[in-house]
Protein backbone atom coordinates (compact mmCIF):
# COMPACT_ATOMS: atom_id res chain seq x y z
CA UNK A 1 -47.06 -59.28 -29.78
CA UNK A 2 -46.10 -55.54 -30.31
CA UNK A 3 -47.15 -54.34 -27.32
CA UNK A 4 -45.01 -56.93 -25.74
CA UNK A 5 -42.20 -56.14 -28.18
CA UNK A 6 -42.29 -52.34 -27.06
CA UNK A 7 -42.53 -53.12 -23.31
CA UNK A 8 -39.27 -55.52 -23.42
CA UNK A 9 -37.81 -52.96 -25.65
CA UNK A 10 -38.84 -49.84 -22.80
CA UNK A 11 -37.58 -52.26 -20.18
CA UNK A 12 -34.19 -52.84 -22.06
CA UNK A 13 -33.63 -49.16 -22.52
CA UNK A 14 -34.86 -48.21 -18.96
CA UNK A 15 -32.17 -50.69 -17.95
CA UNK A 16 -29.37 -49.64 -20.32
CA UNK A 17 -29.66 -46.18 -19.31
CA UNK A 18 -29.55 -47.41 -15.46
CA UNK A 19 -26.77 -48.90 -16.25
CA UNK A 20 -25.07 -46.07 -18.56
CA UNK A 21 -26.06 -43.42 -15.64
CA UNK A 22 -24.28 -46.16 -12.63
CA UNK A 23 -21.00 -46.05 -16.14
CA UNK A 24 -20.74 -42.24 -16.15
CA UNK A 25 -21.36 -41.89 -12.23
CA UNK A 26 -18.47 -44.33 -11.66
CA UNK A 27 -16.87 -41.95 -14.15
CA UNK A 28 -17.70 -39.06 -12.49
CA UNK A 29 -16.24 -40.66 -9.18
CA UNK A 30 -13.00 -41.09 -10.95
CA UNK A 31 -12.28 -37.98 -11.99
CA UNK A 32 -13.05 -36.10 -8.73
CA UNK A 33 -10.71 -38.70 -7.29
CA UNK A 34 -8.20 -37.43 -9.74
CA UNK A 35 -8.29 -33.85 -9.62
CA UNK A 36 -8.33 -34.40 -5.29
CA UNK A 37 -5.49 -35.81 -6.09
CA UNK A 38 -3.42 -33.64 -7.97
CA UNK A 39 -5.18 -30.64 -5.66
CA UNK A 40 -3.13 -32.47 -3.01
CA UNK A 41 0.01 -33.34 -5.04
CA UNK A 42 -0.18 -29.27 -5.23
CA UNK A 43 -0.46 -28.11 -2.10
CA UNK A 44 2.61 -30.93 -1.22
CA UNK A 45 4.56 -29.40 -4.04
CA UNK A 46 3.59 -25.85 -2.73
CA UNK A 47 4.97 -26.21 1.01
CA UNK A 48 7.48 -28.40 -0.27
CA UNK A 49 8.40 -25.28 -2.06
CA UNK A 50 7.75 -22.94 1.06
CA UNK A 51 9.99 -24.85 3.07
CA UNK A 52 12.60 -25.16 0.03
CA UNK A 53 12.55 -21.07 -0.34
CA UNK A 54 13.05 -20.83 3.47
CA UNK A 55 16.05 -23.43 3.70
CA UNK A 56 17.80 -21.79 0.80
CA UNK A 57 17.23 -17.98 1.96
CA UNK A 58 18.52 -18.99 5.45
CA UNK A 59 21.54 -21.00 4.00
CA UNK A 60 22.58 -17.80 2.02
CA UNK A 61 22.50 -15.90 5.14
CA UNK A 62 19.24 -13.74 4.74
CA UNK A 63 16.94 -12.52 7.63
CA UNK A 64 13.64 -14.09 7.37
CA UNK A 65 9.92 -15.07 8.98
CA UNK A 66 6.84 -15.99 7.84
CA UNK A 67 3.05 -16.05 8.76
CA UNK A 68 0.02 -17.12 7.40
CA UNK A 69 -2.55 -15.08 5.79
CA UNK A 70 -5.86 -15.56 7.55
CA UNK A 71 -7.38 -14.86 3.75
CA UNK A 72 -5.57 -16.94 2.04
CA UNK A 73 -4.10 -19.66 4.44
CA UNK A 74 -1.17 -18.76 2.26
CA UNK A 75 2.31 -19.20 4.07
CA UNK A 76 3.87 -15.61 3.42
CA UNK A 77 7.85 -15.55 3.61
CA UNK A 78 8.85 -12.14 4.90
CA UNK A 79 12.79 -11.15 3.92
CA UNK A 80 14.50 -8.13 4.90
CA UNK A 81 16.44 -6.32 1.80
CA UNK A 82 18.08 -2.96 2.32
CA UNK A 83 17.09 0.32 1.02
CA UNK A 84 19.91 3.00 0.02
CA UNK A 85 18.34 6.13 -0.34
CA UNK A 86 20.94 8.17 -2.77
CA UNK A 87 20.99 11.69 -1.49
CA UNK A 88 22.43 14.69 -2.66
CA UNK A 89 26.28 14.65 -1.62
CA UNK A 90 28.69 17.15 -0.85
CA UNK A 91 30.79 17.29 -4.56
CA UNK A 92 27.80 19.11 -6.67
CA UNK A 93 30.41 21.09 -8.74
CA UNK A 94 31.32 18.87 -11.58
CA UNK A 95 30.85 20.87 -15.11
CA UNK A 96 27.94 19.53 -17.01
CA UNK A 97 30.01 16.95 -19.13
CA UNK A 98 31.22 15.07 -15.78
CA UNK A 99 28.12 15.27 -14.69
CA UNK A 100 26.47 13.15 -17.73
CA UNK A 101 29.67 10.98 -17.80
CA UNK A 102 28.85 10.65 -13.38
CA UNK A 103 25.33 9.65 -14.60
CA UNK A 104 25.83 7.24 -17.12
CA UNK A 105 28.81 5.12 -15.08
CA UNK A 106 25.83 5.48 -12.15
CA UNK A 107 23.19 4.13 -14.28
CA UNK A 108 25.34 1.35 -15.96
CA UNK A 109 25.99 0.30 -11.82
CA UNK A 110 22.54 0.19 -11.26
CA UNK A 111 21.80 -1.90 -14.29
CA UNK A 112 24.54 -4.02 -13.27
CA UNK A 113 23.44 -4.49 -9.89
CA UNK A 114 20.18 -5.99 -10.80
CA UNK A 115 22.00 -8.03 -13.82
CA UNK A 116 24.00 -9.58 -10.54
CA UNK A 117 20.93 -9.98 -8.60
CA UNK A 118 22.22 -7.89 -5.84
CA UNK A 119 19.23 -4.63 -6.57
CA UNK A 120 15.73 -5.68 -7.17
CA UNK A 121 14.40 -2.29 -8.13
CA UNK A 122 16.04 1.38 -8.34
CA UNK A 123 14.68 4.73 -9.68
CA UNK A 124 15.44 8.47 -8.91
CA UNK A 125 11.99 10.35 -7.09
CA UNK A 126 10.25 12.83 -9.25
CA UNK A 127 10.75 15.86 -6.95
CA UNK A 128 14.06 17.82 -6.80
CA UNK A 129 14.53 17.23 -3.00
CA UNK A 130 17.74 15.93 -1.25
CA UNK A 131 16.90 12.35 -1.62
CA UNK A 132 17.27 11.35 -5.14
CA UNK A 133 15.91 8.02 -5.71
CA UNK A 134 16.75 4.61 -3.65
CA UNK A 135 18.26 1.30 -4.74
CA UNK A 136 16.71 -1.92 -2.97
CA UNK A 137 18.96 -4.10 -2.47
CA UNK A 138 18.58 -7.97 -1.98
CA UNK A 139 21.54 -9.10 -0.44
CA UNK A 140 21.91 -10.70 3.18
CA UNK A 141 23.69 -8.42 4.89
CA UNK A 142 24.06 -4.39 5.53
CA UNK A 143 27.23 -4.40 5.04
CA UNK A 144 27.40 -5.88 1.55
CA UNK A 145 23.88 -3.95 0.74
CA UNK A 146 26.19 -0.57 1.90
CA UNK A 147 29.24 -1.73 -0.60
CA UNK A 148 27.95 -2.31 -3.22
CA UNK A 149 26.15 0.77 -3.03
CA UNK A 150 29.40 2.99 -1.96
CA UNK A 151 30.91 1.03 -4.92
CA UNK A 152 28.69 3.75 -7.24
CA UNK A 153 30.83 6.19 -9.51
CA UNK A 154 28.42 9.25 -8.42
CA UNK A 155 29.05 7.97 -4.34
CA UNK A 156 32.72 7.78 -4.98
CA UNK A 157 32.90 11.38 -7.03
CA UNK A 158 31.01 12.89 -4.11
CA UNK A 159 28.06 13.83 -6.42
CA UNK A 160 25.18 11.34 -4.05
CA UNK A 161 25.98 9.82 -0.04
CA UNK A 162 23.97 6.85 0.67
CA UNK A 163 21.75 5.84 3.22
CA UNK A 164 20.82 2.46 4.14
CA UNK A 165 18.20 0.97 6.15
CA UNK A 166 17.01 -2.41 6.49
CA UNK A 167 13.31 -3.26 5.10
CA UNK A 168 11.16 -5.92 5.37
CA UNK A 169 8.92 -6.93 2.36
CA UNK A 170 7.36 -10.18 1.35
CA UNK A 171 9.57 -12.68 -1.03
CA UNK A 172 8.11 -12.93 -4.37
CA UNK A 173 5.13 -10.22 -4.12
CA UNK A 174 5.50 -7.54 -7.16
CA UNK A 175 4.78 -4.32 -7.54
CA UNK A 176 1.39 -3.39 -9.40
């Protein structure tokens, strides 16, 4: 009688765990199922969002293409922005307390320009050549990109001339 106890009692847990292995493959299952699932909700979302980006650059008027990275598979969205290199102008003369008064009305541009949106980066180079630093400027046209910098208090005094060329970079990638 206990030996026939013990085998109904192996053959009950033999099947119970047949059973519990089928529960937590069927488990399994669904969860792969779920995470496919949200993989592709993402990659919907993400060229839903490529596509978005691209309508909305276009509609503001910016130059733009795109490609795919062969890495990646990535859809890259090149823009063009403009670069104004600030060089030194012709009006160098101002005594030194113009010159810091030039400097901070320049800087308080700049910081307004990227407040705006209209410069994504500036900075003066570290050398003391005739180009002084650049402004990049993320606006669609040259002609705005070429206001806004002649709108700067050291452009207008004479003390920098700009210099603007159009540049291509890709939207969203930082600097590291």
């Amino acid at each position: 009688m206990k030996k026939l106890f013990l085998t109904v009692l192996a053959v009950v847990a033999f099947i119970s765990c047949k059973n519990e292995s089928k529960t937590i493959e069927e488990s399994v299952d669904k969860e792969i199922k779920v995470v496919e699932d949200e993989i592709t909700d993402n990659i919907k979302e993400v060229k839903q969002s490529v596509a978005s980006l691209k309508a909305d650059l276009k509609e503001k008027g910016f130059q733009i293409f795109d490609y795919v990275d062969e890495a990646t598979k990535d859809t890259i969205i090149m823009q063009q922005y403009f670069i104004a290199f600030l060089k030194s102008g012709p009006v160098r003369d101002q005594n030194e307390e113009e010159a810091n008064k030039l400097q901070e009305q320049h800087l308080a541009h700049l910081g307004k320009m990227y407040e705006l949106g209209y410069a994504d980066i500036s900075g003066p180079f570290g050398d003391d050549g005739d180009i002084r630093g650049i402004t990049i400027y993320n606006v669609p046209t040259l002609k705005m990109a070429d206001s806004l910098a002649n709108a700067d208090p050291m452009v207008k005094a004479g003390r920098l001339k700009i210099e603007i060329h159009p540049w291509w970079a890709a939207k969203g990638f930082s600097l590291r």
